[in-house]
C-alpha atoms as a PDB file:
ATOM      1  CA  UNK A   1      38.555-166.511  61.831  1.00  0.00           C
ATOM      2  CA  UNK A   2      39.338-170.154  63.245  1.00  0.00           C
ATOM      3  CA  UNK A   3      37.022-172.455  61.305  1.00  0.00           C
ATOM      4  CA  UNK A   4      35.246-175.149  62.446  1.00  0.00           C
ATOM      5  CA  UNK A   5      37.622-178.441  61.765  1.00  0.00           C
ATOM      6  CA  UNK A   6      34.149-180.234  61.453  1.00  0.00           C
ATOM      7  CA  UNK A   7      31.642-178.575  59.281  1.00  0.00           C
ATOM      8  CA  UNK A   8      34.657-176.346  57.700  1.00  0.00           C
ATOM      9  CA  UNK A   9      32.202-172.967  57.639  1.00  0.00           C
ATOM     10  CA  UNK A  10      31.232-171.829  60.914  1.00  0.00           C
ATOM     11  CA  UNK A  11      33.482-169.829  63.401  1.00  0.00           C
ATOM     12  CA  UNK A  12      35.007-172.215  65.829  1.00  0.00           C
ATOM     13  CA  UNK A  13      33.843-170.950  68.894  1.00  0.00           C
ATOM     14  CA  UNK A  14      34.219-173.963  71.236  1.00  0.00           C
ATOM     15  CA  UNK A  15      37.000-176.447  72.014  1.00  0.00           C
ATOM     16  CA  UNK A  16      35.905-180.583  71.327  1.00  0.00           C
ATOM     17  CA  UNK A  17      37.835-182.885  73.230  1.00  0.00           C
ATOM     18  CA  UNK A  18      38.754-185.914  71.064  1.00  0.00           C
ATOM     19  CA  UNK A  19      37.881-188.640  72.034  1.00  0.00           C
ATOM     20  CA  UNK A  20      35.241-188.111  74.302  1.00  0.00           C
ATOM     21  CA  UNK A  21      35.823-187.550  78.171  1.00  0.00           C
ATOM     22  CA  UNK A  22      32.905-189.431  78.848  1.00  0.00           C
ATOM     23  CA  UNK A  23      34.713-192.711  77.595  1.00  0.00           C
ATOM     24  CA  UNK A  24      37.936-192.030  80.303  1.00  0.00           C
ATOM     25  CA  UNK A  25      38.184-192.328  84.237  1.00  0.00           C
ATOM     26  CA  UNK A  26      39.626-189.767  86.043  1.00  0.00           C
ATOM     27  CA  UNK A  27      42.259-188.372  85.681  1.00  0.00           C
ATOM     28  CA  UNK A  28      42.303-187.771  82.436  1.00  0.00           C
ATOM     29  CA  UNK A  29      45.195-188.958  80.000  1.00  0.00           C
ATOM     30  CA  UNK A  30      46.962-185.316  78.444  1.00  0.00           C
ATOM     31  CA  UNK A  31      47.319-186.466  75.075  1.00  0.00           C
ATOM     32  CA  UNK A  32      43.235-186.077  74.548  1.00  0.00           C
ATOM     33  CA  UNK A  33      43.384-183.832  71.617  1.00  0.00           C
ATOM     34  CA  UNK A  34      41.450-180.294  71.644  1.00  0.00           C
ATOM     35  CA  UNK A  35      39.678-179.628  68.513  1.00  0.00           C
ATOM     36  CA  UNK A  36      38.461-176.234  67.252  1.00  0.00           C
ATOM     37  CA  UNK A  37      34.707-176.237  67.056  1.00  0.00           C
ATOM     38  CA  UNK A  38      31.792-174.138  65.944  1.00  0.00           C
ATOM     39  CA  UNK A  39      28.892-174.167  68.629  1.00  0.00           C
ATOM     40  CA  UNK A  40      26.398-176.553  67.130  1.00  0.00           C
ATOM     41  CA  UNK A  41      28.937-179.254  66.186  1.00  0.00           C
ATOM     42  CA  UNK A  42      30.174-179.812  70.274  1.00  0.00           C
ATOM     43  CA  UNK A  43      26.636-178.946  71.594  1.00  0.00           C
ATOM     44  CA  UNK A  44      24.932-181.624  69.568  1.00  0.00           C
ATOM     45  CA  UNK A  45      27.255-184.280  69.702  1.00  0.00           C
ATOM     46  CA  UNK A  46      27.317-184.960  73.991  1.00  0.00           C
ATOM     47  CA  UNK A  47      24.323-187.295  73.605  1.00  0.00           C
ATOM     48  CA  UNK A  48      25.655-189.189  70.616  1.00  0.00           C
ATOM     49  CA  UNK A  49      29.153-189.366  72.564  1.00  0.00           C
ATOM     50  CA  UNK A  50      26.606-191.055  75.706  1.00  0.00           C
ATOM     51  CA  UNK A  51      25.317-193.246  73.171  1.00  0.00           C
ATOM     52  CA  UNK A  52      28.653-194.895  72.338  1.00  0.00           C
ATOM     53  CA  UNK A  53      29.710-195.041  75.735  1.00  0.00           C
ATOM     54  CA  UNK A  54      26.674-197.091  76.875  1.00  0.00           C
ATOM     55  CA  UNK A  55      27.397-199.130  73.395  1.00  0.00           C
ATOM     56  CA  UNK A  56      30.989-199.445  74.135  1.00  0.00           C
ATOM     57  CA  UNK A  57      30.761-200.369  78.009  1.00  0.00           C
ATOM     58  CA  UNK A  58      27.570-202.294  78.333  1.00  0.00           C
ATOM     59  CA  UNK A  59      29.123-204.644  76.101  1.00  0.00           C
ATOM     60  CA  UNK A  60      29.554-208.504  77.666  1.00  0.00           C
ATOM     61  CA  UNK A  61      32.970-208.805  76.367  1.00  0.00           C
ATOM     62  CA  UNK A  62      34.218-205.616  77.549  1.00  0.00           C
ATOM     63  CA  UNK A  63      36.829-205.524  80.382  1.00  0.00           C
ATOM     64  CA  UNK A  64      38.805-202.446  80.781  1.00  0.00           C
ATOM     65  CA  UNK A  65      38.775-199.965  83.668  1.00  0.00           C
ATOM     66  CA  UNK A  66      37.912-197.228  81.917  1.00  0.00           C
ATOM     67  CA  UNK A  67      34.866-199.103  80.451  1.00  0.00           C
ATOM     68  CA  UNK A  68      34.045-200.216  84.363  1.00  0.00           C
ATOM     69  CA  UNK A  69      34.060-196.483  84.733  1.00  0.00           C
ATOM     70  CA  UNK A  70      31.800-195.396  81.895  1.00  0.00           C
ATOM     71  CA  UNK A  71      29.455-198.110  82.658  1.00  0.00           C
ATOM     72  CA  UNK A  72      29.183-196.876  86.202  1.00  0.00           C
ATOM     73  CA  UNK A  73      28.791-193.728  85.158  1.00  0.00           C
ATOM     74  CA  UNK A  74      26.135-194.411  82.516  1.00  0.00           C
ATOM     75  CA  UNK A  75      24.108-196.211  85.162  1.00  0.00           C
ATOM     76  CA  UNK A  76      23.751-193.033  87.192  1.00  0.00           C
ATOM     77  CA  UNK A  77      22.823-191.217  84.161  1.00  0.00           C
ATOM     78  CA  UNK A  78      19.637-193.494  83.671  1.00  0.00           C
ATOM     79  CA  UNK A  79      18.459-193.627  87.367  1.00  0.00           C
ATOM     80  CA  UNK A  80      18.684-189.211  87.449  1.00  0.00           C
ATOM     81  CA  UNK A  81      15.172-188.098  88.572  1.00  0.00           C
ATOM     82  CA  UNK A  82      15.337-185.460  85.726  1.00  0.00           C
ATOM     83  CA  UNK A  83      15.938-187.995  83.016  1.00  0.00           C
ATOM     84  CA  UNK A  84      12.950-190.344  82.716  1.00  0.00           C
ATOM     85  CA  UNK A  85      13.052-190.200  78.911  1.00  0.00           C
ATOM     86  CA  UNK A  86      16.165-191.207  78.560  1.00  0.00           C
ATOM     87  CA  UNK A  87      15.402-193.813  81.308  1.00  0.00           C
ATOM     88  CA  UNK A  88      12.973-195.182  79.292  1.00  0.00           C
ATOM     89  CA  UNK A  89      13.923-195.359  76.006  1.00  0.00           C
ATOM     90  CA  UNK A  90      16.973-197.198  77.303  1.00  0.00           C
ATOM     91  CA  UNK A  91      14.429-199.674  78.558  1.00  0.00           C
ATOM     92  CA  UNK A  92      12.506-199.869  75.466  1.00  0.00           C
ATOM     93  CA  UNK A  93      15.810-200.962  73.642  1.00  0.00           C
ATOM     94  CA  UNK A  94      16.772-204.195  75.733  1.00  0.00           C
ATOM     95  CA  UNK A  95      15.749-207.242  75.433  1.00  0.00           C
ATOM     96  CA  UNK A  96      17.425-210.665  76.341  1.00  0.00           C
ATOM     97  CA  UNK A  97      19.282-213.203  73.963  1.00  0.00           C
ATOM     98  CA  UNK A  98      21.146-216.516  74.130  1.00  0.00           C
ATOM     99  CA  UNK A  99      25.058-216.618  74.395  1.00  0.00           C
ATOM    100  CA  UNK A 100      26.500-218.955  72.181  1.00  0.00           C
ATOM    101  CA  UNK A 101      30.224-220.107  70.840  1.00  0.00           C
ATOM    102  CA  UNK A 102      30.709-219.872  67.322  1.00  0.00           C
ATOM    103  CA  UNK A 103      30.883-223.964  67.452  1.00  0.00           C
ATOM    104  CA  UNK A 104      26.620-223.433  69.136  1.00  0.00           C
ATOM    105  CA  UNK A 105      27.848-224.214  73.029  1.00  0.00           C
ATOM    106  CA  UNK A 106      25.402-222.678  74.804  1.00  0.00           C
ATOM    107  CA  UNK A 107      26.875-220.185  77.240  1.00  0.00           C
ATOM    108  CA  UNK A 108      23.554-218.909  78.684  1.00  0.00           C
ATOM    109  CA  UNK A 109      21.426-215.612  78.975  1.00  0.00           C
ATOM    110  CA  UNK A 110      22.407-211.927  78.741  1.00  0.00           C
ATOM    111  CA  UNK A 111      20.980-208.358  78.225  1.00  0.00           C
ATOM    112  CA  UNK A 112      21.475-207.156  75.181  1.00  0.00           C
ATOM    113  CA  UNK A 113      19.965-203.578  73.596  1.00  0.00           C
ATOM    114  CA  UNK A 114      19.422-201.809  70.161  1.00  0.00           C
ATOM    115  CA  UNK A 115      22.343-199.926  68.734  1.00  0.00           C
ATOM    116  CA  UNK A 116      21.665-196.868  66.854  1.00  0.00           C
ATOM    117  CA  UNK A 117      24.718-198.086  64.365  1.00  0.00           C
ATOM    118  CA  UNK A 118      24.272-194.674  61.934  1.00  0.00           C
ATOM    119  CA  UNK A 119      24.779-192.355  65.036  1.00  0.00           C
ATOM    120  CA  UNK A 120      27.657-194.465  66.609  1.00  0.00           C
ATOM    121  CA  UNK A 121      29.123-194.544  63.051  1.00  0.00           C
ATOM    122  CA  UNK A 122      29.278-190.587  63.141  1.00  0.00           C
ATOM    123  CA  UNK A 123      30.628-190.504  66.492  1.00  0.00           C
ATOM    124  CA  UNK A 124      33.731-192.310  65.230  1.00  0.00           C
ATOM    125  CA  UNK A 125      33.911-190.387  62.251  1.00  0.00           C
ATOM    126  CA  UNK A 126      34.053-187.126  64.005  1.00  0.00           C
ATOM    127  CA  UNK A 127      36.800-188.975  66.744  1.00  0.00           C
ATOM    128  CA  UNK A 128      38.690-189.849  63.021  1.00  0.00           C
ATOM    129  CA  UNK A 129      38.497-186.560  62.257  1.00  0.00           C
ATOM    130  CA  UNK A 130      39.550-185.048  65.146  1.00  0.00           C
ATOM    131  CA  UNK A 131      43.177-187.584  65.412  1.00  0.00           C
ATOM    132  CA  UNK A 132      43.450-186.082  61.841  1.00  0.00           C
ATOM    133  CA  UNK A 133      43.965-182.969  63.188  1.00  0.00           C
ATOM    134  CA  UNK A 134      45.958-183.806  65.960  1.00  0.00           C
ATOM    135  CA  UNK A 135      48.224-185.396  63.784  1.00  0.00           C
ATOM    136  CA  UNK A 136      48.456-182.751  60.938  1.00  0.00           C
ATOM    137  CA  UNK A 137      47.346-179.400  63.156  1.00  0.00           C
ATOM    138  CA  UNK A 138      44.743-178.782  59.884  1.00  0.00           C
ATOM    139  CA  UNK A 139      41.148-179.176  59.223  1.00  0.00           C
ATOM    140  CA  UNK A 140      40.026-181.883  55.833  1.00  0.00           C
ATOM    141  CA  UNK A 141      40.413-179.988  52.610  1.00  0.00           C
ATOM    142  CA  UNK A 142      36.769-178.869  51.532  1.00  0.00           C
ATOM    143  CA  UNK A 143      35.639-181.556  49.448  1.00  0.00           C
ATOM    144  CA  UNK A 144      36.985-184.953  51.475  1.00  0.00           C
ATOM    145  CA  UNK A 145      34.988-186.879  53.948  1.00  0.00           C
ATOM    146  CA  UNK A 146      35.099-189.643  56.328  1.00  0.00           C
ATOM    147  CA  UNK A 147      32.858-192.811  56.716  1.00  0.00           C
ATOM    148  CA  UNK A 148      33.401-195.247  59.049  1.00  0.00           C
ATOM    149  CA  UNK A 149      32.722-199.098  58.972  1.00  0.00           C
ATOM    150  CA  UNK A 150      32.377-201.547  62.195  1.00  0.00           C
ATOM    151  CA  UNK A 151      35.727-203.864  61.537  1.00  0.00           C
ATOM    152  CA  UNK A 152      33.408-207.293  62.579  1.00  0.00           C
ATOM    153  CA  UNK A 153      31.145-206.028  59.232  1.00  0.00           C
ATOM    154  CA  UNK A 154      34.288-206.132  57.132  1.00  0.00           C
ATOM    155  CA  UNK A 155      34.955-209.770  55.580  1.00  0.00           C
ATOM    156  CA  UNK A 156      38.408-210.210  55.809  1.00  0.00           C
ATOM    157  CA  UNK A 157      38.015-213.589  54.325  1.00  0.00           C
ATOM    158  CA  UNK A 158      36.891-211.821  50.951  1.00  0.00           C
ATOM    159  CA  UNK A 159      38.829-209.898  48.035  1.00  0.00           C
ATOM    160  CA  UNK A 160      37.059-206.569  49.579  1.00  0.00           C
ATOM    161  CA  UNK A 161      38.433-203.656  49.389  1.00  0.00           C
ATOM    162  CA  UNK A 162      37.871-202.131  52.746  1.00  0.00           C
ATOM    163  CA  UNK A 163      39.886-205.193  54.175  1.00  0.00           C
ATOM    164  CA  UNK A 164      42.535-204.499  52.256  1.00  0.00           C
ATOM    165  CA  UNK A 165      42.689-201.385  53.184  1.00  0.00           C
ATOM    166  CA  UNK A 166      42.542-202.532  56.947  1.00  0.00           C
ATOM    167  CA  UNK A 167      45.826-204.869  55.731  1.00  0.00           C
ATOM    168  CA  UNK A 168      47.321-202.101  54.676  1.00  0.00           C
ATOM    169  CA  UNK A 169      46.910-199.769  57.614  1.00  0.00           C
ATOM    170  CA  UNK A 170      48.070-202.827  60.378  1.00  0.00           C
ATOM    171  CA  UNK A 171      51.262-203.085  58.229  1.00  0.00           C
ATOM    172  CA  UNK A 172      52.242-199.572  57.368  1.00  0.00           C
ATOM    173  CA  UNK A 173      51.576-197.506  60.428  1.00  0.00           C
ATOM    174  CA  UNK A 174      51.999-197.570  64.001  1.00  0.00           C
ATOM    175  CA  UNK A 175      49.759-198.029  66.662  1.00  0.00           C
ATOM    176  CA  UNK A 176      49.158-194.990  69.744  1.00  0.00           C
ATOM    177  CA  UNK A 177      47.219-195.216  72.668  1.00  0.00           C
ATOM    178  CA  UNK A 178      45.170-192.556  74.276  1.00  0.00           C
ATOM    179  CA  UNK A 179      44.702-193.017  77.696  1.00  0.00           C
ATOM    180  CA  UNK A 180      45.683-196.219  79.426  1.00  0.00           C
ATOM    181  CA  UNK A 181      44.993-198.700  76.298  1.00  0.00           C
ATOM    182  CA  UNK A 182      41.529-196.841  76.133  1.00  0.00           C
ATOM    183  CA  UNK A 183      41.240-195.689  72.403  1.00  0.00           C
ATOM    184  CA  UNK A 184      44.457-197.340  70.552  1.00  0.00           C
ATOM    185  CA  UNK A 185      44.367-195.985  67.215  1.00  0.00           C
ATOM    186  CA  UNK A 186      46.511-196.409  63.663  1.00  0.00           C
ATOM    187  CA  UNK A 187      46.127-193.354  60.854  1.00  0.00           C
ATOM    188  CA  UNK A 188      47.588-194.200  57.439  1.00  0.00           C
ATOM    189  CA  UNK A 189      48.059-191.478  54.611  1.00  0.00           C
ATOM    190  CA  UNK A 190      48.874-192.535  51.263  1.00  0.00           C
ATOM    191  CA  UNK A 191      52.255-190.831  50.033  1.00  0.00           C
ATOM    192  CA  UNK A 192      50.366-189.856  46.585  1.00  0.00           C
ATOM    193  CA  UNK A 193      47.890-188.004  48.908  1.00  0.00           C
ATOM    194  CA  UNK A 194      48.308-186.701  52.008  1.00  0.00           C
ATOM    195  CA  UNK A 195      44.715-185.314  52.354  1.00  0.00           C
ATOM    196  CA  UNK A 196      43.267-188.896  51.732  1.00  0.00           C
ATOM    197  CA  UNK A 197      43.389-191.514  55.039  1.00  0.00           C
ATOM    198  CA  UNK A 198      42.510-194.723  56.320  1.00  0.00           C
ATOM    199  CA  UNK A 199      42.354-195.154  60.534  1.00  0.00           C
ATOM    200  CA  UNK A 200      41.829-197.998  62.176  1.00  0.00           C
ATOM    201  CA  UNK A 201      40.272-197.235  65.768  1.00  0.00           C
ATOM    202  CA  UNK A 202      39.863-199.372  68.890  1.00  0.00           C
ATOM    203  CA  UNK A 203      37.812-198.651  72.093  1.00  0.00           C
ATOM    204  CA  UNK A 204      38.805-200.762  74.958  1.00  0.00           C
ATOM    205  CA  UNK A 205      40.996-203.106  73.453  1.00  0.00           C
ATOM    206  CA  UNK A 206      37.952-204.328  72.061  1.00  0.00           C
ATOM    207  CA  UNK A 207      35.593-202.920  69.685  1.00  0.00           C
ATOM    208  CA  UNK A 208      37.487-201.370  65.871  1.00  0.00           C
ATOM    209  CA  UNK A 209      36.318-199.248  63.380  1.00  0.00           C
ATOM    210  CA  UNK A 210      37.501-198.657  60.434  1.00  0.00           C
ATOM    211  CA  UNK A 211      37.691-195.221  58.884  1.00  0.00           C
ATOM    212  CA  UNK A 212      38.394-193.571  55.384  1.00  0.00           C
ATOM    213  CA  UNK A 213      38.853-190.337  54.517  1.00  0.00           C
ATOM    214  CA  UNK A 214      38.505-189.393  50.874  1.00  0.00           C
ATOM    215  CA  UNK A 215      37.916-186.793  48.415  1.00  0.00           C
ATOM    216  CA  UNK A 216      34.095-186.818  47.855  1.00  0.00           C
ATOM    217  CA  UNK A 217      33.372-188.037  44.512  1.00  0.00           C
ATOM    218  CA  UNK A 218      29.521-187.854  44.086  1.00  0.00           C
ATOM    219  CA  UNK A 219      28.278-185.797  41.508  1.00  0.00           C
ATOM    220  CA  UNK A 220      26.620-182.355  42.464  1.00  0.00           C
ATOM    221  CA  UNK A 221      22.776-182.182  40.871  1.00  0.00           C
END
């Protein structure tokens, strides 16, 4: 039995396509990586995957084709007859908000909406997870897991240990792209531990996470 790369258990009955298609125009690039998958893992995931897309391409700041395409795409999504609760919670979550330099310039007015930050958080953990095993053709040892951190929460100013871990990863390995620029992504695995990672992962040349996978330390009760 092919296991689930995800949850480790389950029988991996489907195929997840890292990242998601729903962040790509078409064509689509042939380096997406196919993931083994049990059932519930790639079912439940689509509308967390449309959540990060509409995070990803609504953004102001955002200019990439691909995001042009996803945006487009989202917008259809919200005006489908059949989908007047998605419809409106979208609405529910947007409200307006003043542009401003970091120096206070006023640049005017824009639309901005609520983020569900925990579910886009294991969105890019399960991407991370999935360019792990593209890159090593294995699932995470039982045991290990990945967490993910926005890169603008990190304070790269500070002696924090997450940013020097993102230091580390920008000098030590190399950076791939999937799709035209659409996901860029570096993976860095310690030579004393080849099971342990740190991934730094970038969505339209514009928006990084930062990702570590390690062995999970908390004490069982």
């Amino acid at each position: 039995m092919t296991a689930c790369v995800y949850c480790g258990t389950r029988e991996a009955t489907t195929i997840d396509d890292i990242p998601p298609l729903c962040l790509f125009r078409r064509p689509l690039p042939t380096t997406i990586v196919k993931v083994p998958s049990c059932f519930p893992r790639n079912n439940g995931a689509s509308k967390d995957d449309e959540h990060l897309r509409n995070m990803l391409s609504f953004r102001h700041d955002v200019d990439h084709p691909d995001a042009e395409a996803a945006r487009e795409a989202a917008l259809r999504s919200l005006v489908r007859p059949e989908a007047p609760g998605l419809r409106a919670a979208f609405l529910r979550s947007v409200r307006e908000v003043e542009l401003r330099t970091p120096a206070g310039l006023y640049l005017g007015r824009a639309g901005v909406y609520d983020v569900d930050v925990a579910r886009v958080d294991r969105v890019v953990e399960r991407i991370v997870m999935g360019l792990l095993y593209g890159e090593t053709r294995k699932p995470l040892p039982p045991g290990y897991t990945t967490k993910a951190y926005l890169l603008t929460q990190i304070d790269a100013s500070a002696d924090d240990k997450l940013a020097l871990i993102v230091g580390t990863v920008l000098q030590k390995a190399s950076l791939r792209f999937i799709g035209p620029r659409t996901v860029g992504y570096r993976i860095f695995r310690p030579p004393d531990n080849a099971d342990a990672s740190a991934c730094l992962v970038t969505f339209y040349e514009r928006v990084t996470w930062l990702a570590i996978t390690t062995e999970d330390r908390t004490p069982s009760t």
